[in-house]
Protein backbone atom coordinates (compact mmCIF):
# COMPACT_ATOMS: atom_id res chain seq x y z
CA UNK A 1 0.00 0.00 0.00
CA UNK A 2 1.62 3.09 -0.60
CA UNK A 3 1.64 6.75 0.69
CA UNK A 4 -1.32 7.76 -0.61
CA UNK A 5 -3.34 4.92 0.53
CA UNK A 6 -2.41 5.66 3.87
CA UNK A 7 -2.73 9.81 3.73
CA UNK A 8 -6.62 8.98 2.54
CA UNK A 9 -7.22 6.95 5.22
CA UNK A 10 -5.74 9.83 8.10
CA UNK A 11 -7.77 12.09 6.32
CA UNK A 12 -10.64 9.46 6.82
CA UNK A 13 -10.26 9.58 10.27
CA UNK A 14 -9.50 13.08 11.23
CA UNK A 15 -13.14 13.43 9.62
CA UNK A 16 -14.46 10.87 11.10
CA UNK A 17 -13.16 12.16 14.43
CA UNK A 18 -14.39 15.73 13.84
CA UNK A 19 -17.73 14.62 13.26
CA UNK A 20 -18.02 12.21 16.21
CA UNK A 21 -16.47 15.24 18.44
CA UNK A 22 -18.80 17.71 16.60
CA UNK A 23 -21.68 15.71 17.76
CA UNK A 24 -21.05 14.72 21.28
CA UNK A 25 -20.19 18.59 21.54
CA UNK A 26 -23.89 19.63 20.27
CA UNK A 27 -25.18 17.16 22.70
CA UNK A 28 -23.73 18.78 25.89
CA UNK A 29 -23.78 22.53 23.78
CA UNK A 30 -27.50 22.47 24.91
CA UNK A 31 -27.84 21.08 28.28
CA UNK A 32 -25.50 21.78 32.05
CA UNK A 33 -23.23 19.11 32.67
CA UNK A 34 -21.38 17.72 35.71
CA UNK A 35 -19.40 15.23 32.94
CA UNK A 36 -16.19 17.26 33.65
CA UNK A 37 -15.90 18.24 37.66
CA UNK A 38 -17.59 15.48 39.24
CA UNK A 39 -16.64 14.82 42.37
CA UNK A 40 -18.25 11.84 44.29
CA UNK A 41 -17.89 12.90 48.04
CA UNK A 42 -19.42 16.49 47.14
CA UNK A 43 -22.29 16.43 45.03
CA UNK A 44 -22.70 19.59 42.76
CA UNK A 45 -26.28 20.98 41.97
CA UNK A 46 -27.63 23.58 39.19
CA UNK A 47 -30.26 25.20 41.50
CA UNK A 48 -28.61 27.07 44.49
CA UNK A 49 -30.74 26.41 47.16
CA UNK A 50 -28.92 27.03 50.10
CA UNK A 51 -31.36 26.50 52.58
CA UNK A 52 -32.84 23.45 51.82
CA UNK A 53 -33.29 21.51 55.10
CA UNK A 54 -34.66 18.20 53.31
CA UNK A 55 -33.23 16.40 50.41
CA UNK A 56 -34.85 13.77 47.86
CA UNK A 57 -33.94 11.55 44.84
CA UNK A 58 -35.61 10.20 43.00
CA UNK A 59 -35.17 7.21 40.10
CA UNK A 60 -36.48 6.82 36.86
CA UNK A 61 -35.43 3.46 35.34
CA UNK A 62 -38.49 2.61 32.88
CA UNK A 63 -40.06 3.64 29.76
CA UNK A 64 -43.84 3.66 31.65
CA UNK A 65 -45.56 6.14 31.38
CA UNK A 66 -47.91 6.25 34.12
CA UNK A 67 -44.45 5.96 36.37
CA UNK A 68 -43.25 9.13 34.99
CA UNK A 69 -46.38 10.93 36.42
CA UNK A 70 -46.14 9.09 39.63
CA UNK A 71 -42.57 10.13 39.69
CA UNK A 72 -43.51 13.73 38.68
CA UNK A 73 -46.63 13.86 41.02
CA UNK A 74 -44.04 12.48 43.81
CA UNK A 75 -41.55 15.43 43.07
CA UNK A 76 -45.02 18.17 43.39
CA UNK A 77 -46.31 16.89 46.62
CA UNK A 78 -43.00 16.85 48.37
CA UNK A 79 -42.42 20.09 46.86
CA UNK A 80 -45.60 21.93 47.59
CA UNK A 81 -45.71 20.25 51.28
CA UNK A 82 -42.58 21.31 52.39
CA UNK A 83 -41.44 24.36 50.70
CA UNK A 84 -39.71 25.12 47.41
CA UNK A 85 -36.98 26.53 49.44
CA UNK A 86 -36.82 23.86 52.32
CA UNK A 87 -36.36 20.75 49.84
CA UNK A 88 -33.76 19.83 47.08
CA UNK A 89 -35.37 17.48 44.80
CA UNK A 90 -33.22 15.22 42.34
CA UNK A 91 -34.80 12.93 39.55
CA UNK A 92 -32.42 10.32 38.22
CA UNK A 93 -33.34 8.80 34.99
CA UNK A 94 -31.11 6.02 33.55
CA UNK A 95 -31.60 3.25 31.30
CA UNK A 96 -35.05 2.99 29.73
CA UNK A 97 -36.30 5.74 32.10
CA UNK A 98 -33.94 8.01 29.96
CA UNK A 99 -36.81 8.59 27.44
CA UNK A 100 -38.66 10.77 30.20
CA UNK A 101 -35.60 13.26 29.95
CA UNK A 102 -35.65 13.05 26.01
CA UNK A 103 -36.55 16.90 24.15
CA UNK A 104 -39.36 14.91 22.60
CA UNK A 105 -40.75 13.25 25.38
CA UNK A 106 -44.51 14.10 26.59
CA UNK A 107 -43.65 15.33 29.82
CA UNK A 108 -41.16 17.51 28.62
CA UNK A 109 -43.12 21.16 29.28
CA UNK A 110 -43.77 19.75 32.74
CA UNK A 111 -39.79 18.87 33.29
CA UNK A 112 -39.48 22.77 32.22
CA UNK A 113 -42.28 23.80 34.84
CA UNK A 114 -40.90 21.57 37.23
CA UNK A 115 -37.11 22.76 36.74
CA UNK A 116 -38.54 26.62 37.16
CA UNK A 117 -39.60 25.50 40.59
CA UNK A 118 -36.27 24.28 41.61
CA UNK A 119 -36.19 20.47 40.97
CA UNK A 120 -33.47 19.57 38.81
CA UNK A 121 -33.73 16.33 35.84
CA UNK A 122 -29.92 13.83 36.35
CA UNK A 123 -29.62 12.13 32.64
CA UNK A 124 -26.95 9.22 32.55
CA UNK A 125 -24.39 9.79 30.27
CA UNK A 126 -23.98 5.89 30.50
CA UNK A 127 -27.26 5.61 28.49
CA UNK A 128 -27.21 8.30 26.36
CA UNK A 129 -23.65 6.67 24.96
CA UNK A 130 -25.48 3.39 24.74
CA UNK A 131 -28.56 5.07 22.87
CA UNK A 132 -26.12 7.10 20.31
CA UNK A 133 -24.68 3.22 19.39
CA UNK A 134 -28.54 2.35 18.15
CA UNK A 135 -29.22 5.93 16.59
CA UNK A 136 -25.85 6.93 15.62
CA UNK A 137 -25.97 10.20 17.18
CA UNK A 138 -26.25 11.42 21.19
CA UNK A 139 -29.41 11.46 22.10
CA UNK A 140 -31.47 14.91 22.38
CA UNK A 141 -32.21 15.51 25.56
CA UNK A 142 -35.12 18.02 27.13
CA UNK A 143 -33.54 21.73 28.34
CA UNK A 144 -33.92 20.97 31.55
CA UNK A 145 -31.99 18.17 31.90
CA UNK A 146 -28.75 17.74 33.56
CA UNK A 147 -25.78 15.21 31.96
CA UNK A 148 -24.27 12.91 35.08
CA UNK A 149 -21.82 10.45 34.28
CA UNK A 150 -23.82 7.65 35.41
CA UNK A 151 -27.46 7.14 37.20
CA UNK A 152 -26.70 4.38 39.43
CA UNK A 153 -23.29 6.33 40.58
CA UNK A 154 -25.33 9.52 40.96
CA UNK A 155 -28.28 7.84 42.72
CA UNK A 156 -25.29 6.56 45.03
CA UNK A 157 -23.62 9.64 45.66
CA UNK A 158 -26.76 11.35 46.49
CA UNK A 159 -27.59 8.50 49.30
CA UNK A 160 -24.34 8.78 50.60
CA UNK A 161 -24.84 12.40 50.98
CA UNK A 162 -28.01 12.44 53.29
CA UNK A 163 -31.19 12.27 50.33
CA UNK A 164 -33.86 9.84 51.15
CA UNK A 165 -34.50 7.51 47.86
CA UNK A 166 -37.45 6.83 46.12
CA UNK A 167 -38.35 5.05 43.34
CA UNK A 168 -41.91 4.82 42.22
């Protein structure tokens, strides 16, 4: 094979590297991320709510529907019960339970609502990697959501750190 051969296929992939980098920079362009400074034994948080006296996750792992609501319904009560300044409320979606974070999905105005109010939306960047294998690009995810590295490591951390756990 001879020089050329080989300079085609560098140019190859140098494109083929832009394009994937291109990509999985569009996919974080449009949503926070805690991808680059996460630090297990202090978690970080997009709302500052320094007075919150009560702390909750909560874990989305399926595609059902009716969950989602429960989950969402969940988040409200505690919410409106306790105070949106006395309670930090986390929803972890991972794995199937991804799709509830997606732009498209059909709770994605009340995500936005929800976010206003102070609860913030964890996607796993473990799934969304494992999605972009079937659809060949990163998944698009709803404003409001938040890239972690991983949902079962965030759901973890957040334990560790004094949240009560709930999954619907």
């Amino acid at each position: 094979m001879g020089n050329n051969y080989w300079a085609h296929l560098a140019r190859h992939i140098l494109l083929v590297t832009a394009l994937l980098v291109g990509s999985a920079t569009h996919a974080y362009a449009d949503n926070p991320s805690m991808m680059k400074d996460f630090n297990f034994e202090k978690p970080a948080f997009i709302h500052d709510l320094p007075f919150a006296k009560y702390k909750l996750v909560l874990q989305v792992s399926s595609d059902d529907q009716q969950l989602w609501a429960l989950t969402l319904n969940n988040a409200q009560n505690v919410l409106d019960n306790l105070g949106q300044g006395n309670v930090r409320i986390v929803v972890v979606a991972y794995g199937p339970g991804l799709l509830m974070l997606l732009k498209n999905s059909p709770v994605a105005e009340r995500l936005a609502a929800q976010n206003a109010e102070g609860i913030e939306f964890d996607a796993c960047h473990v799934t969304m990697e494992g999605m972009a294998k079937k659809l060949g690009h990163m998944p698009v995810l709803a404003p409001s959501a938040v890239i972690v590295p991983g949902g079962v490591v965030r759901l973890m951390q957040l334990e560790k750190n004094g949240f009560a756990y709930i999954k619907p």
